[in-house]
PDB file of N, CA and C in Angstrom:
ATOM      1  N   UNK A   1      60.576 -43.720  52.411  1.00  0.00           N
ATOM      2  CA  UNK A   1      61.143 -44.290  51.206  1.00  0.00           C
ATOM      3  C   UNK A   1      60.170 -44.065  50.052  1.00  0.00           C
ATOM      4  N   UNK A   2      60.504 -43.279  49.087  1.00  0.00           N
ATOM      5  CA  UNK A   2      59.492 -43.340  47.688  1.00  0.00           C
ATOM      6  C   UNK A   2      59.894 -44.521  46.975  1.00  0.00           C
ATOM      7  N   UNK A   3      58.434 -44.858  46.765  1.00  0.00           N
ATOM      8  CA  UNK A   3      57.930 -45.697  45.769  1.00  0.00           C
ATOM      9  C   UNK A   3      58.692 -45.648  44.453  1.00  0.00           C
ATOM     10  N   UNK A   4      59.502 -46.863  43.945  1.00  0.00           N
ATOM     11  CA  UNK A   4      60.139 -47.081  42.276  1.00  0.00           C
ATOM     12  C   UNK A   4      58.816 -47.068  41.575  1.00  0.00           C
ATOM     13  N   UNK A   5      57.809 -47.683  41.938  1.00  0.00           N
ATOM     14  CA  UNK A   5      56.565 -47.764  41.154  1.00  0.00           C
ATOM     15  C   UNK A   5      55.552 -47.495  41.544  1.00  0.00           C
ATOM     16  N   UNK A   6      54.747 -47.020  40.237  1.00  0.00           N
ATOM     17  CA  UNK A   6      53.536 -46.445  40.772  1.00  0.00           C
ATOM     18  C   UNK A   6      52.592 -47.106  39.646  1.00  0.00           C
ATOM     19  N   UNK A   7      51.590 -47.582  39.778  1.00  0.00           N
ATOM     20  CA  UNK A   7      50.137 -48.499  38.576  1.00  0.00           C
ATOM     21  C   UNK A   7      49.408 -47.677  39.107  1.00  0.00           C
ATOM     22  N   UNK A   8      48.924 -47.156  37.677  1.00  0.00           N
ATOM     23  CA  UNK A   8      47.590 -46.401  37.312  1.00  0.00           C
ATOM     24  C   UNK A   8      46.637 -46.628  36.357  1.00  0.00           C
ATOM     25  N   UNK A   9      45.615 -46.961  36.408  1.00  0.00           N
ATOM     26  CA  UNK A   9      44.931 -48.139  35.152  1.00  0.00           C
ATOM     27  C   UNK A   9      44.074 -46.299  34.672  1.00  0.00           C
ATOM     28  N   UNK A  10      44.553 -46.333  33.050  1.00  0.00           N
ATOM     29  CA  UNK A  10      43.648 -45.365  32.875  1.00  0.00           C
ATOM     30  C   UNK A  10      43.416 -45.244  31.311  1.00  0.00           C
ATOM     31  N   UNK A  11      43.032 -45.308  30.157  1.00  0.00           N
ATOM     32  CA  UNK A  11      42.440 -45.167  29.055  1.00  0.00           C
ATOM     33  C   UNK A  11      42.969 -44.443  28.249  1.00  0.00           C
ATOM     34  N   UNK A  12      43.687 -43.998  26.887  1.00  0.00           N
ATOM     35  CA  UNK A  12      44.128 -43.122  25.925  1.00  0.00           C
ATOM     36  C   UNK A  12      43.445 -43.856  24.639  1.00  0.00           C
ATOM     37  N   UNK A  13      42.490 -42.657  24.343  1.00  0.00           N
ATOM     38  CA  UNK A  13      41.827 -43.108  23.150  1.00  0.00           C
ATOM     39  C   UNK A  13      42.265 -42.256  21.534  1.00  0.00           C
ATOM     40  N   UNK A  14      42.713 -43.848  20.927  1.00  0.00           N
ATOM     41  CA  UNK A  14      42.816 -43.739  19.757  1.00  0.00           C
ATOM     42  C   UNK A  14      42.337 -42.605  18.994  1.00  0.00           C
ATOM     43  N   UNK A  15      41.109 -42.244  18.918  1.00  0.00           N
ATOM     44  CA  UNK A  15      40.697 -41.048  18.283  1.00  0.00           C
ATOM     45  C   UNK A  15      39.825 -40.255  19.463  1.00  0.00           C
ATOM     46  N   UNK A  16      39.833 -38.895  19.916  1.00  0.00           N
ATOM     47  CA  UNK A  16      39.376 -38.524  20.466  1.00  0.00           C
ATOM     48  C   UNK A  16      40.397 -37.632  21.219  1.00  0.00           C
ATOM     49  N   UNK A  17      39.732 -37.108  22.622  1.00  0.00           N
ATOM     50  CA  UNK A  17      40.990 -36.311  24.092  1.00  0.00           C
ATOM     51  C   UNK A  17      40.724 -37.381  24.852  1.00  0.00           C
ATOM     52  N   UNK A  18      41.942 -37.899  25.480  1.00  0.00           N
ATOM     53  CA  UNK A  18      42.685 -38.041  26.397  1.00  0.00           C
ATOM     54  C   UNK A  18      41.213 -37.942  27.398  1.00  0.00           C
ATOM     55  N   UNK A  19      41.356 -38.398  28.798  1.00  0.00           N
ATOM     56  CA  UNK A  19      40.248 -38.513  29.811  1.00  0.00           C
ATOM     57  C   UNK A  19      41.484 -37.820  30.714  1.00  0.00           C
ATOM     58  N   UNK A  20      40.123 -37.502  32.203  1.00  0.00           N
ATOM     59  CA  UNK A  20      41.257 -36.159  33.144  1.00  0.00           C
ATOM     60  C   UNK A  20      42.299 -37.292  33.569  1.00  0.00           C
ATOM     61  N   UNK A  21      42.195 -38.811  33.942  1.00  0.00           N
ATOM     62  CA  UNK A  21      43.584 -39.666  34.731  1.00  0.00           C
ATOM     63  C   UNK A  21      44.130 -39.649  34.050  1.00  0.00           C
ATOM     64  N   UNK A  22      43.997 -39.598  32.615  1.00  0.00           N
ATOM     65  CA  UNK A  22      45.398 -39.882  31.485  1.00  0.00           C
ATOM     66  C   UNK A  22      46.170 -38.396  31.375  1.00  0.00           C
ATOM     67  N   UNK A  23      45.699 -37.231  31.467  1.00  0.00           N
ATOM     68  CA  UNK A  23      46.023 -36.390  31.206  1.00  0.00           C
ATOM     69  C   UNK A  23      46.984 -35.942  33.060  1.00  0.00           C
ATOM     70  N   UNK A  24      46.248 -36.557  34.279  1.00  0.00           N
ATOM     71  CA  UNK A  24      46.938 -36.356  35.373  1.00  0.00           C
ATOM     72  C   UNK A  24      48.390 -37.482  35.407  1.00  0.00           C
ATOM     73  N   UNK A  25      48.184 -38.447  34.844  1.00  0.00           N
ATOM     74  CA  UNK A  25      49.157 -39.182  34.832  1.00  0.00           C
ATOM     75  C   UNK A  25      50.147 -38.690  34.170  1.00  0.00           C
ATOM     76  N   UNK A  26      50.055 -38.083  32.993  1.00  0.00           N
ATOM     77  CA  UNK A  26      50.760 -37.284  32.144  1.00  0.00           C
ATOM     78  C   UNK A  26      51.810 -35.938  32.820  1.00  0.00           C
ATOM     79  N   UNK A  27      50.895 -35.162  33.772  1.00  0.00           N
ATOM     80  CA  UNK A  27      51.427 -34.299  34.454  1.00  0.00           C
ATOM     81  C   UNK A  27      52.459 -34.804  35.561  1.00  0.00           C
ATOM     82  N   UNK A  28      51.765 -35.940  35.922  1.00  0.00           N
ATOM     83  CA  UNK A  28      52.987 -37.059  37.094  1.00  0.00           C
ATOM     84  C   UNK A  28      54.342 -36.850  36.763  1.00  0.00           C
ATOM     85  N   UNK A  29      54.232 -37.721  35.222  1.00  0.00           N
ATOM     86  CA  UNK A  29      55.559 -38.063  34.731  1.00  0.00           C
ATOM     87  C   UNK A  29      56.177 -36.999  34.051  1.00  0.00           C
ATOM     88  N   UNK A  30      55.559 -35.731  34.032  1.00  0.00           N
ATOM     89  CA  UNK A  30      55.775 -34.995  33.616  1.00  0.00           C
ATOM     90  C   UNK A  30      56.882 -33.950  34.302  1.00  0.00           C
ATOM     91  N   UNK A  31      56.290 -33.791  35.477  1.00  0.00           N
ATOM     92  CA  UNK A  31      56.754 -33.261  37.081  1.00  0.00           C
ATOM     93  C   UNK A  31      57.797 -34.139  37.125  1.00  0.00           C
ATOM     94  N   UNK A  32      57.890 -35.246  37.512  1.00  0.00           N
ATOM     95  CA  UNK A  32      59.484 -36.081  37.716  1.00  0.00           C
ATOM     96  C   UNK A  32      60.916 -36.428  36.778  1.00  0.00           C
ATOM     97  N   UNK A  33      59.688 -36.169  35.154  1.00  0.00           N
ATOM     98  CA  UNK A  33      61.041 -35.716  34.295  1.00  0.00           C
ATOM     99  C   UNK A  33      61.728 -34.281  34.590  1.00  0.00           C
ATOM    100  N   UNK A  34      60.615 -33.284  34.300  1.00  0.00           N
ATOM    101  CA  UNK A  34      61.247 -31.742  34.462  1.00  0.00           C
ATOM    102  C   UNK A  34      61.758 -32.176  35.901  1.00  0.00           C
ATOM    103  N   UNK A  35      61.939 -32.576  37.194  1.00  0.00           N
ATOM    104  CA  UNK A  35      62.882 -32.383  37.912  1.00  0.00           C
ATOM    105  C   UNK A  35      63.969 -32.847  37.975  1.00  0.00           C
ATOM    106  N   UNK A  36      63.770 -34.318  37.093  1.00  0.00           N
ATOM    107  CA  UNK A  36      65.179 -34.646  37.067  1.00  0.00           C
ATOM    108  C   UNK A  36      66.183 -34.313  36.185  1.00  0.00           C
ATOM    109  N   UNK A  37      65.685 -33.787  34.849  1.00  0.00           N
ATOM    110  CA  UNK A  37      66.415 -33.064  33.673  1.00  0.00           C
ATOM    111  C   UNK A  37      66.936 -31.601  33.768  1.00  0.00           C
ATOM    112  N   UNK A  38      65.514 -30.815  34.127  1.00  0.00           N
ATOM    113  CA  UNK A  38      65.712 -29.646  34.178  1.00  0.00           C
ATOM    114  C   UNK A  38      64.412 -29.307  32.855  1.00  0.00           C
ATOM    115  N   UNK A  39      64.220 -30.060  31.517  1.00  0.00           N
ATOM    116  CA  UNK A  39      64.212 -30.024  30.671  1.00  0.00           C
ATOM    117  C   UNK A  39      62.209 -29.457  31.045  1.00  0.00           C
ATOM    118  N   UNK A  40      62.071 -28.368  30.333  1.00  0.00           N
ATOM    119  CA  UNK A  40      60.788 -27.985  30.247  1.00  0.00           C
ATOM    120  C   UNK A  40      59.898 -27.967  29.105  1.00  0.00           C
ATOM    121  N   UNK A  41      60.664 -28.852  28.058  1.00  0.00           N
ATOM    122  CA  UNK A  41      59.725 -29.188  26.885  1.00  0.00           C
ATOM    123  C   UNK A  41      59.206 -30.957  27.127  1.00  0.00           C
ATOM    124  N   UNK A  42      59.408 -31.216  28.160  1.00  0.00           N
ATOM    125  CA  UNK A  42      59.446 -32.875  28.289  1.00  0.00           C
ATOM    126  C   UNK A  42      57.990 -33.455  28.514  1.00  0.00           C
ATOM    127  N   UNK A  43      57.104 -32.614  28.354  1.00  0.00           N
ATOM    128  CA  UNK A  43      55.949 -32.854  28.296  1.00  0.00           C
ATOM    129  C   UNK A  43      55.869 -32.871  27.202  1.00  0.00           C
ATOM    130  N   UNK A  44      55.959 -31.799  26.180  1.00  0.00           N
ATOM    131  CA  UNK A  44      55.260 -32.000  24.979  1.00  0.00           C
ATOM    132  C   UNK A  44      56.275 -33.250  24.254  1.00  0.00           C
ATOM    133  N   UNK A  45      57.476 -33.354  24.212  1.00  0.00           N
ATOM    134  CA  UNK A  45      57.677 -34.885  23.719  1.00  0.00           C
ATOM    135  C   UNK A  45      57.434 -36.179  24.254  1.00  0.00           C
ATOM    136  N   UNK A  46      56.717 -36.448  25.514  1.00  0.00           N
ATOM    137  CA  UNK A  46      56.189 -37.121  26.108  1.00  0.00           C
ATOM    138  C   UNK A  46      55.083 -37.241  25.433  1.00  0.00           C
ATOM    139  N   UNK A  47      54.089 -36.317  25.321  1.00  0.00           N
ATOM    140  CA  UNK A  47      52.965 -36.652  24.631  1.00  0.00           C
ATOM    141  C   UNK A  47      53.474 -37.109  23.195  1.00  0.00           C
ATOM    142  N   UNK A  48      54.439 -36.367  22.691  1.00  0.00           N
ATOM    143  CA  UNK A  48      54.348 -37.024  20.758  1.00  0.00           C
ATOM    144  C   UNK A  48      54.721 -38.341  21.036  1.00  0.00           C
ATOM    145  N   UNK A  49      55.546 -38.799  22.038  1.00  0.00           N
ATOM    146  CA  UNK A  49      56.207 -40.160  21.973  1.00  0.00           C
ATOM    147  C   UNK A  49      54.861 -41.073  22.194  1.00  0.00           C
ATOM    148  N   UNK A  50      53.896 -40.823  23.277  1.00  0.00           N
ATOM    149  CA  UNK A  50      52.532 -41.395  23.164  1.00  0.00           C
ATOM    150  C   UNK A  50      51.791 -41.238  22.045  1.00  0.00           C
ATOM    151  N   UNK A  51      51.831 -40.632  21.794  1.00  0.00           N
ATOM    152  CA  UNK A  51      50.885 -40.172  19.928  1.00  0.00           C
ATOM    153  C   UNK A  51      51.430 -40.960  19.102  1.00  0.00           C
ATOM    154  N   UNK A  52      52.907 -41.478  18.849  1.00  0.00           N
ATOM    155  CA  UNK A  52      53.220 -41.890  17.966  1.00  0.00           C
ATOM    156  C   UNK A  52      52.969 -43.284  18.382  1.00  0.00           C
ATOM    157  N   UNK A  53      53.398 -43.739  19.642  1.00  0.00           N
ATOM    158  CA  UNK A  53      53.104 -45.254  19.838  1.00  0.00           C
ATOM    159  C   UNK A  53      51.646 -45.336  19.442  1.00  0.00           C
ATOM    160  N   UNK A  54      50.770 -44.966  20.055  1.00  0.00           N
ATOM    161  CA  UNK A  54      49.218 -44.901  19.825  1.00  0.00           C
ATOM    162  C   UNK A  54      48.743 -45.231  18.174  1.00  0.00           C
ATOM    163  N   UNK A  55      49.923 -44.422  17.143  1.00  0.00           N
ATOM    164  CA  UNK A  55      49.996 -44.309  15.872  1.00  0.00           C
ATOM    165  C   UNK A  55      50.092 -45.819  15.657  1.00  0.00           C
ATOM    166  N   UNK A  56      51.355 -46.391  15.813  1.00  0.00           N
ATOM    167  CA  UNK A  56      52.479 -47.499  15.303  1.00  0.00           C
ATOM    168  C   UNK A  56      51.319 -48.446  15.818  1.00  0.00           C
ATOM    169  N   UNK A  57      50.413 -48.445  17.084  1.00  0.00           N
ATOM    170  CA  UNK A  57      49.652 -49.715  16.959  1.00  0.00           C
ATOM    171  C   UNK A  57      48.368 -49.822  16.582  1.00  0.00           C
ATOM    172  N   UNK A  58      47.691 -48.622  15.907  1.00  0.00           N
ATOM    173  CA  UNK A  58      46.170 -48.711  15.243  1.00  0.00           C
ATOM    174  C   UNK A  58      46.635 -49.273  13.937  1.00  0.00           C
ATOM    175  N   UNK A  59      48.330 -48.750  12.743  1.00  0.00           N
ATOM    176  CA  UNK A  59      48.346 -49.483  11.704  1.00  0.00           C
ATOM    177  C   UNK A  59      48.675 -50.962  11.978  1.00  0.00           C
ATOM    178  N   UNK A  60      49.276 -51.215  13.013  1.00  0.00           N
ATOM    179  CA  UNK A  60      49.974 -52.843  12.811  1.00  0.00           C
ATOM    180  C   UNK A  60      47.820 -53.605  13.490  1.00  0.00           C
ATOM    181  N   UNK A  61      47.265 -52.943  13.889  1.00  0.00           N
ATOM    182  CA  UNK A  61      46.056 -52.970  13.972  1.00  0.00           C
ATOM    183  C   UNK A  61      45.015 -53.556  13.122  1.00  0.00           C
ATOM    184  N   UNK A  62      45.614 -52.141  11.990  1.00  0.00           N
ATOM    185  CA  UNK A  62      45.102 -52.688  10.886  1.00  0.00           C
ATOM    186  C   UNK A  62      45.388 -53.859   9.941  1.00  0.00           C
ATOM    187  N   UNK A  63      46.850 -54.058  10.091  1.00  0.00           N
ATOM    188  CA  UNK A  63      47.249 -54.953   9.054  1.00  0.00           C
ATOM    189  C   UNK A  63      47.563 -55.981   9.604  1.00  0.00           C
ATOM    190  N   UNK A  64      47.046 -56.551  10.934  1.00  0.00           N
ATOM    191  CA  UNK A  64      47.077 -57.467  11.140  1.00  0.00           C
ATOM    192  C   UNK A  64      46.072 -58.809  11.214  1.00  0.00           C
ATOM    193  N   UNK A  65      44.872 -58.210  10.621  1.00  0.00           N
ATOM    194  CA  UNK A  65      43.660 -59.121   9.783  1.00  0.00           C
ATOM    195  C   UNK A  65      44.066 -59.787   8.900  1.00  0.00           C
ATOM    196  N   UNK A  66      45.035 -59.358   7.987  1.00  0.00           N
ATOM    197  CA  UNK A  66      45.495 -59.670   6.794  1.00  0.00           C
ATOM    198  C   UNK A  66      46.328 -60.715   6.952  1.00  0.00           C
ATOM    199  N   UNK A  67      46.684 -62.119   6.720  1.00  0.00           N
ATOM    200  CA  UNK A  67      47.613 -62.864   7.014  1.00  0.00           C
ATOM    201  C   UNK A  67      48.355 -62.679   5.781  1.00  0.00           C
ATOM    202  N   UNK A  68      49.790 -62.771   5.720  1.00  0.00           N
ATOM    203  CA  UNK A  68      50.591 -62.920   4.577  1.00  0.00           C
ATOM    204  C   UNK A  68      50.980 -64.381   4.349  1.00  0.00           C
ATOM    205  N   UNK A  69      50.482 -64.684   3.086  1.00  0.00           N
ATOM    206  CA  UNK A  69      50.941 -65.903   2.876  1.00  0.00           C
ATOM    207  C   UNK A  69      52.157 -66.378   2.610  1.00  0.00           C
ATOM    208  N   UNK A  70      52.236 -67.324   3.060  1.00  0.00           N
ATOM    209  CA  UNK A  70      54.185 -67.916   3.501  1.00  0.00           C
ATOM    210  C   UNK A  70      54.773 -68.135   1.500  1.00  0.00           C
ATOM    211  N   UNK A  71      53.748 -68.419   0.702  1.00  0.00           N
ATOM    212  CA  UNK A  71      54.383 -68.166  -0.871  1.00  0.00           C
ATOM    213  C   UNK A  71      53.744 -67.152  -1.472  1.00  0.00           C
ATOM    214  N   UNK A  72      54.531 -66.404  -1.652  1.00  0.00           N
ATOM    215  CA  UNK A  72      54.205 -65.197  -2.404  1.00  0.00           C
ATOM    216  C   UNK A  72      53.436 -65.096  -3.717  1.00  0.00           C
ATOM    217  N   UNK A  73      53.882 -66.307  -4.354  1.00  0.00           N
ATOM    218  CA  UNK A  73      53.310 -66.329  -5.645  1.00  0.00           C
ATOM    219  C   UNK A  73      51.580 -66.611  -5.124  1.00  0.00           C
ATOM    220  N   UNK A  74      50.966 -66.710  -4.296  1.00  0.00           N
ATOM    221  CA  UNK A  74      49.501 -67.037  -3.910  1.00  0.00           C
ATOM    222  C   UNK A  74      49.315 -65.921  -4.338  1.00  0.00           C
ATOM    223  N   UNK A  75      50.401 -64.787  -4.464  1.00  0.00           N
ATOM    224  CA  UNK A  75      49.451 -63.443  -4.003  1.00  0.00           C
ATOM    225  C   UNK A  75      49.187 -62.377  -5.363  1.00  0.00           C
ATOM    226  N   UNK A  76      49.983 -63.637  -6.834  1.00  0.00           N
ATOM    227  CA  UNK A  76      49.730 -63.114  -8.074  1.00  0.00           C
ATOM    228  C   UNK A  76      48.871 -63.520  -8.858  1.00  0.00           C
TER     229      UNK A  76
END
């Protein structure tokens, strides 16, 4: 019986490459999409879809030091 799940604890850094488990994990899911699609670009949108999440949480990152104050007028 194969496994529905598989946990792999492994690191994707914000600025920098990728380490070899992130990049083997990558090939994992990579291998089980192309077999189940057919689809042989599903790596490289796999990675942008990680790039972009990676993106979406260094800004909410950033702007989340900042509290917004509940009256706006504080902020004129």
């Amino acid at each position: 019986m194969e496994p529905l799940h598989v946990s792999m604890r492994s690191y994707l850094e914000t600025f920098g490459p990728w380490d070899e488990e992130a990049v083997e994990i990558i090939n994992i899911i990579d291998d089980i999409i192309t077999q189940k699609t057919g689809d042989q670009r599903s790596k490289a949108f796999l990675e942008q879809r990680i790039s972009n999440a990676i993106q979406n949480g260094n800004a909410a990152a950033e702007w989340e030091p900042f509290p917004v104050p509940a009256n706006t007028s504080e902020c004129l």
